[in-house]
C-alpha atoms as a PDB file:
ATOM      1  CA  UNK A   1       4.100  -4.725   5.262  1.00  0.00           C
ATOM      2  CA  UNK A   2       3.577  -3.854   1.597  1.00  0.00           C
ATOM      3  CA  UNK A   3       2.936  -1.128  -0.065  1.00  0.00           C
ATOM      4  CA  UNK A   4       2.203  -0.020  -3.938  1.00  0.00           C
ATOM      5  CA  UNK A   5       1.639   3.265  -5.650  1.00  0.00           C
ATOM      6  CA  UNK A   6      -1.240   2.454  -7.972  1.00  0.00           C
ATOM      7  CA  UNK A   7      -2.896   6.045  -8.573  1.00  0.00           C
ATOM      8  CA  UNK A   8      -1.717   9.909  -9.333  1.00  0.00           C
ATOM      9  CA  UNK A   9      -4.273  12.887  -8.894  1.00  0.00           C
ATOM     10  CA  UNK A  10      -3.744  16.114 -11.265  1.00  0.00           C
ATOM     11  CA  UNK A  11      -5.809  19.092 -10.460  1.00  0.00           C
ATOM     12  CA  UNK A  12      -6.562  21.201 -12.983  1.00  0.00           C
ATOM     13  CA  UNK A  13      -8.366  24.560 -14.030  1.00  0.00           C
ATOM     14  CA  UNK A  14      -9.494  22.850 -17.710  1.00  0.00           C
ATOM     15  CA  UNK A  15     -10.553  18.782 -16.657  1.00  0.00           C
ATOM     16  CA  UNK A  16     -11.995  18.688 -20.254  1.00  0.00           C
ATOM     17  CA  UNK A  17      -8.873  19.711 -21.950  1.00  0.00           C
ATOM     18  CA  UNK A  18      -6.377  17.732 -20.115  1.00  0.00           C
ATOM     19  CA  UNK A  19      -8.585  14.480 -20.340  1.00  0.00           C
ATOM     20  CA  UNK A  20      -8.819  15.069 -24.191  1.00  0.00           C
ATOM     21  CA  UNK A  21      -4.651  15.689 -24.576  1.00  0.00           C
ATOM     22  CA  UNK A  22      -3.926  12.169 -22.178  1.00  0.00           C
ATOM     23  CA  UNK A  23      -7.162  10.152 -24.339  1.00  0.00           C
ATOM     24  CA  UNK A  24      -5.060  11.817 -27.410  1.00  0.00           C
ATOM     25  CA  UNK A  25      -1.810  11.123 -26.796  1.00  0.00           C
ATOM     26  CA  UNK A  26      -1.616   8.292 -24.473  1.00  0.00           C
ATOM     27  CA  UNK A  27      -4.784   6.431 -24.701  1.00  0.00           C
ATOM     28  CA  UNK A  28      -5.956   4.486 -21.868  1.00  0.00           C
ATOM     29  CA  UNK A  29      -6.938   1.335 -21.500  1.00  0.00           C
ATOM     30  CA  UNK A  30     -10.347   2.266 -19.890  1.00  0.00           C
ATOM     31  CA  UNK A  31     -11.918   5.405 -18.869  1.00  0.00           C
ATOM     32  CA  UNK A  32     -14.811   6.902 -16.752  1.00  0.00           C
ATOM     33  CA  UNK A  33     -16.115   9.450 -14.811  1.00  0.00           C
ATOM     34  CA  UNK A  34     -16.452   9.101 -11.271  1.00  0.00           C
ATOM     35  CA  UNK A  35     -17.910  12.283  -9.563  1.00  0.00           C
ATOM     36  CA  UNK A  36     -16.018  14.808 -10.849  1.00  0.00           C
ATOM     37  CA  UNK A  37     -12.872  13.007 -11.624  1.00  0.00           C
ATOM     38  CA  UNK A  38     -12.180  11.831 -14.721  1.00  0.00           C
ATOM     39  CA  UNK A  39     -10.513   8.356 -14.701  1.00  0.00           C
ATOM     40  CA  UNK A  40      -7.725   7.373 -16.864  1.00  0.00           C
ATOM     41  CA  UNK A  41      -6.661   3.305 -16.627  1.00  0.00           C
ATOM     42  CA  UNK A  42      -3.124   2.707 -17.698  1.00  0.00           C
ATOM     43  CA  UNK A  43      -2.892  -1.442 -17.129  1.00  0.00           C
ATOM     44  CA  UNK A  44      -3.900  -1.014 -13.029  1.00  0.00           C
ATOM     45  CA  UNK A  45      -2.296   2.777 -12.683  1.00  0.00           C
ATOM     46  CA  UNK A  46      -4.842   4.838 -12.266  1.00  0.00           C
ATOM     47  CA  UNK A  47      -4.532   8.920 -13.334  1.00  0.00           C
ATOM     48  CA  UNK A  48      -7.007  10.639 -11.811  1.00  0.00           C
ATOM     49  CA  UNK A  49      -7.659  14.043 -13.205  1.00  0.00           C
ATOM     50  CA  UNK A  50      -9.694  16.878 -10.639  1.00  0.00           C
ATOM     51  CA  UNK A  51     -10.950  19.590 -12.090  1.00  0.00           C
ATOM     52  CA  UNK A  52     -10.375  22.711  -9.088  1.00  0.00           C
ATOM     53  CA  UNK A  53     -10.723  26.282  -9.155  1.00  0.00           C
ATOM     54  CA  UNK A  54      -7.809  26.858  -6.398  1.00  0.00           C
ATOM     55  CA  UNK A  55      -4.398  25.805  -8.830  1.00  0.00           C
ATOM     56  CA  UNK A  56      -2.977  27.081 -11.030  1.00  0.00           C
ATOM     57  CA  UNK A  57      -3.959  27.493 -14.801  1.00  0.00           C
ATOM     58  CA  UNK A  58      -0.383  25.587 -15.087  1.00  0.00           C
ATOM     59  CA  UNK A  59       2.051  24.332 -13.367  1.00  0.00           C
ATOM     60  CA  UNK A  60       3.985  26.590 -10.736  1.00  0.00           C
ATOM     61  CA  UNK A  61       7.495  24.336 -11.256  1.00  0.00           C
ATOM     62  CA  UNK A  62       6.847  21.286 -13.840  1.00  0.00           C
ATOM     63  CA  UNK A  63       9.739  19.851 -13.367  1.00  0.00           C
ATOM     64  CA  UNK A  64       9.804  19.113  -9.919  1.00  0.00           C
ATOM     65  CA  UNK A  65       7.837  16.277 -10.680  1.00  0.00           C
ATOM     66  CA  UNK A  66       8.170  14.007 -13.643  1.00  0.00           C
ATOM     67  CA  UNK A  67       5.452  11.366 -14.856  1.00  0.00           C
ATOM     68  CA  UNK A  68       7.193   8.228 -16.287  1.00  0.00           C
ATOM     69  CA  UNK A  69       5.345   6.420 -18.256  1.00  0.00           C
ATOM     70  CA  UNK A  70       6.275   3.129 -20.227  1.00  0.00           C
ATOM     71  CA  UNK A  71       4.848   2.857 -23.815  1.00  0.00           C
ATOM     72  CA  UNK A  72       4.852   0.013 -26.222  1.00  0.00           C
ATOM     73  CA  UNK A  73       5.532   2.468 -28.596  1.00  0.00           C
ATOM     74  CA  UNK A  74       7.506   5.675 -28.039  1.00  0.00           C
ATOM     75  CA  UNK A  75       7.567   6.783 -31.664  1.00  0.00           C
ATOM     76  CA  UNK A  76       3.297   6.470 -32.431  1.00  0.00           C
ATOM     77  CA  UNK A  77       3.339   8.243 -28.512  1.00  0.00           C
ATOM     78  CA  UNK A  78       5.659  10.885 -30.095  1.00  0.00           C
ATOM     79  CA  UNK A  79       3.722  11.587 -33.797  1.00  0.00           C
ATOM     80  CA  UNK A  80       0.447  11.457 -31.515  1.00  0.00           C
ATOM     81  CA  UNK A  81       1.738  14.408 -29.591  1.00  0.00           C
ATOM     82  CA  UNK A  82       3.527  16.162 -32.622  1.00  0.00           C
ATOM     83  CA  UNK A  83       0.070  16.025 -34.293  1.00  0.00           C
ATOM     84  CA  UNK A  84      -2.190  18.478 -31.279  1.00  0.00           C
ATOM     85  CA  UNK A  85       1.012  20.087 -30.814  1.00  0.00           C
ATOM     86  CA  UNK A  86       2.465  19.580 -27.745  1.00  0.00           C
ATOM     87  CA  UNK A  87       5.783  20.836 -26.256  1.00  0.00           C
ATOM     88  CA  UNK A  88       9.023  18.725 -26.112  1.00  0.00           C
ATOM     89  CA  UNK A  89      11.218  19.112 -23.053  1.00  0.00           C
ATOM     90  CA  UNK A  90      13.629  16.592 -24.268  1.00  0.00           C
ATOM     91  CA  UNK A  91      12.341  15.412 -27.705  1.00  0.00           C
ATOM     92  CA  UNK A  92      12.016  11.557 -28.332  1.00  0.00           C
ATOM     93  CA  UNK A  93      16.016  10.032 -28.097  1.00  0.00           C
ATOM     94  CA  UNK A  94      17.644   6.533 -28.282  1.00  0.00           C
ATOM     95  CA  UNK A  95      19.893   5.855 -24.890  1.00  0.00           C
ATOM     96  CA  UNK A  96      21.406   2.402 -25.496  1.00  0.00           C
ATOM     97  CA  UNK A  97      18.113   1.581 -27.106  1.00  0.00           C
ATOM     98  CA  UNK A  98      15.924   2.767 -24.950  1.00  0.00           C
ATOM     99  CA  UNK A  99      14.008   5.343 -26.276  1.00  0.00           C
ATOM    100  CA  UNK A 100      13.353   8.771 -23.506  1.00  0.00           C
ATOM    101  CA  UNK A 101      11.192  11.672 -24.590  1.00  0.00           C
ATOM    102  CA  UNK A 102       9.889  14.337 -21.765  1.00  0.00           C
ATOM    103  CA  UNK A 103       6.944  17.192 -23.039  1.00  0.00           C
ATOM    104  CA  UNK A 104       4.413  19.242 -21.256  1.00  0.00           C
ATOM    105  CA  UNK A 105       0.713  18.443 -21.016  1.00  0.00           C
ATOM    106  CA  UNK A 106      -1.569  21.871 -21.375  1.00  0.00           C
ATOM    107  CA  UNK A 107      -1.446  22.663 -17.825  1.00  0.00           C
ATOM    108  CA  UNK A 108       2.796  21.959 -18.307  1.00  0.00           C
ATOM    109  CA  UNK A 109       3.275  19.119 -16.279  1.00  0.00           C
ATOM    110  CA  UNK A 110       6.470  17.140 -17.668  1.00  0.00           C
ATOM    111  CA  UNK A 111       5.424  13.642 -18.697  1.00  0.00           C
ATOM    112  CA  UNK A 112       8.444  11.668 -19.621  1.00  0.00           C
ATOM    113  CA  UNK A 113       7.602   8.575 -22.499  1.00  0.00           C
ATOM    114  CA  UNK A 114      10.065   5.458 -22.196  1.00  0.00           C
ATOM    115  CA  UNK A 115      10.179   2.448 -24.388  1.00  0.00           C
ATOM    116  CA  UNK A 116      12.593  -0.003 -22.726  1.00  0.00           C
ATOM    117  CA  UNK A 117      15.143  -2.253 -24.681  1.00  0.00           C
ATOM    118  CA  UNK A 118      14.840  -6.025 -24.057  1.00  0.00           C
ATOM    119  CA  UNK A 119      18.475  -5.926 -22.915  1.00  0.00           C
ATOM    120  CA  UNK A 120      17.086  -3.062 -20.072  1.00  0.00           C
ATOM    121  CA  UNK A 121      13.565  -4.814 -19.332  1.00  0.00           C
ATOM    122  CA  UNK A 122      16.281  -8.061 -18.930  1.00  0.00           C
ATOM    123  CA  UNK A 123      18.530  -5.744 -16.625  1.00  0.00           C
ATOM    124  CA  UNK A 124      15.956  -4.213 -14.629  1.00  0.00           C
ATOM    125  CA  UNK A 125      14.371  -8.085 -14.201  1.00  0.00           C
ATOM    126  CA  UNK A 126      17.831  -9.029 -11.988  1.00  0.00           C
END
């Protein structure tokens, strides 16, 4: 038996502002509409994004839950975010070249950026 995560749902109070801070900051590689969802493709992961009127306007406990996600480019992730503003958890650092940031999207979810060394990708590879 096999199984893979390949999607995340985020319910929100303001779809149209979160959709426009993840298109800002961490542009997908495709996105739609479906319903009303809005659709974020990051290379098969899918973020789904589900606009509700029963959560929060943000996030009860953002850190219980951290969104990883790998970038090609941590620092043009980083100036991205710097440039709407956005809030650093644990700004942008080098840990044995590997860079780690973690900030808050508006509804304060922590989303952690990570651009892995060729020494970790190697590591992690086995």
């Amino acid at each position: 038996m096999s199984t893979q995560v390949t999607s995340v749902l985020i319910g929100t109070r303001d779809v149209d502002r979160l959709h426009s801070w993840y298109a800002a900051v961490l542009p997908p590689r495709r996105e739609e509409q479906m319903q009303q969802y809005r659709v974020l493709d990051y290379r098969g992961f899918w973020l789904f994004l589900d606009p509700r009127d029963d959560v929060r306007a943000t996030a009860a406990d953002p850190h219980r839950f951290l969104l990883n996600i790998e970038v090609d480019d941590a620092e043009a992730v980083a100036q991205r975010a710097d440039h709407i503003g956005t809030t650093w958890v644990s700004p942008l650092e080098d840990r044995d070249g590997s860079l780690f940031g973690t900030m808050q999207d508006p509804d304060g979810n922590a989303i952690q950026i990570i651009q892995l060394s060729e020494a970790a990708k190697k590591e992690m590879a086995g």
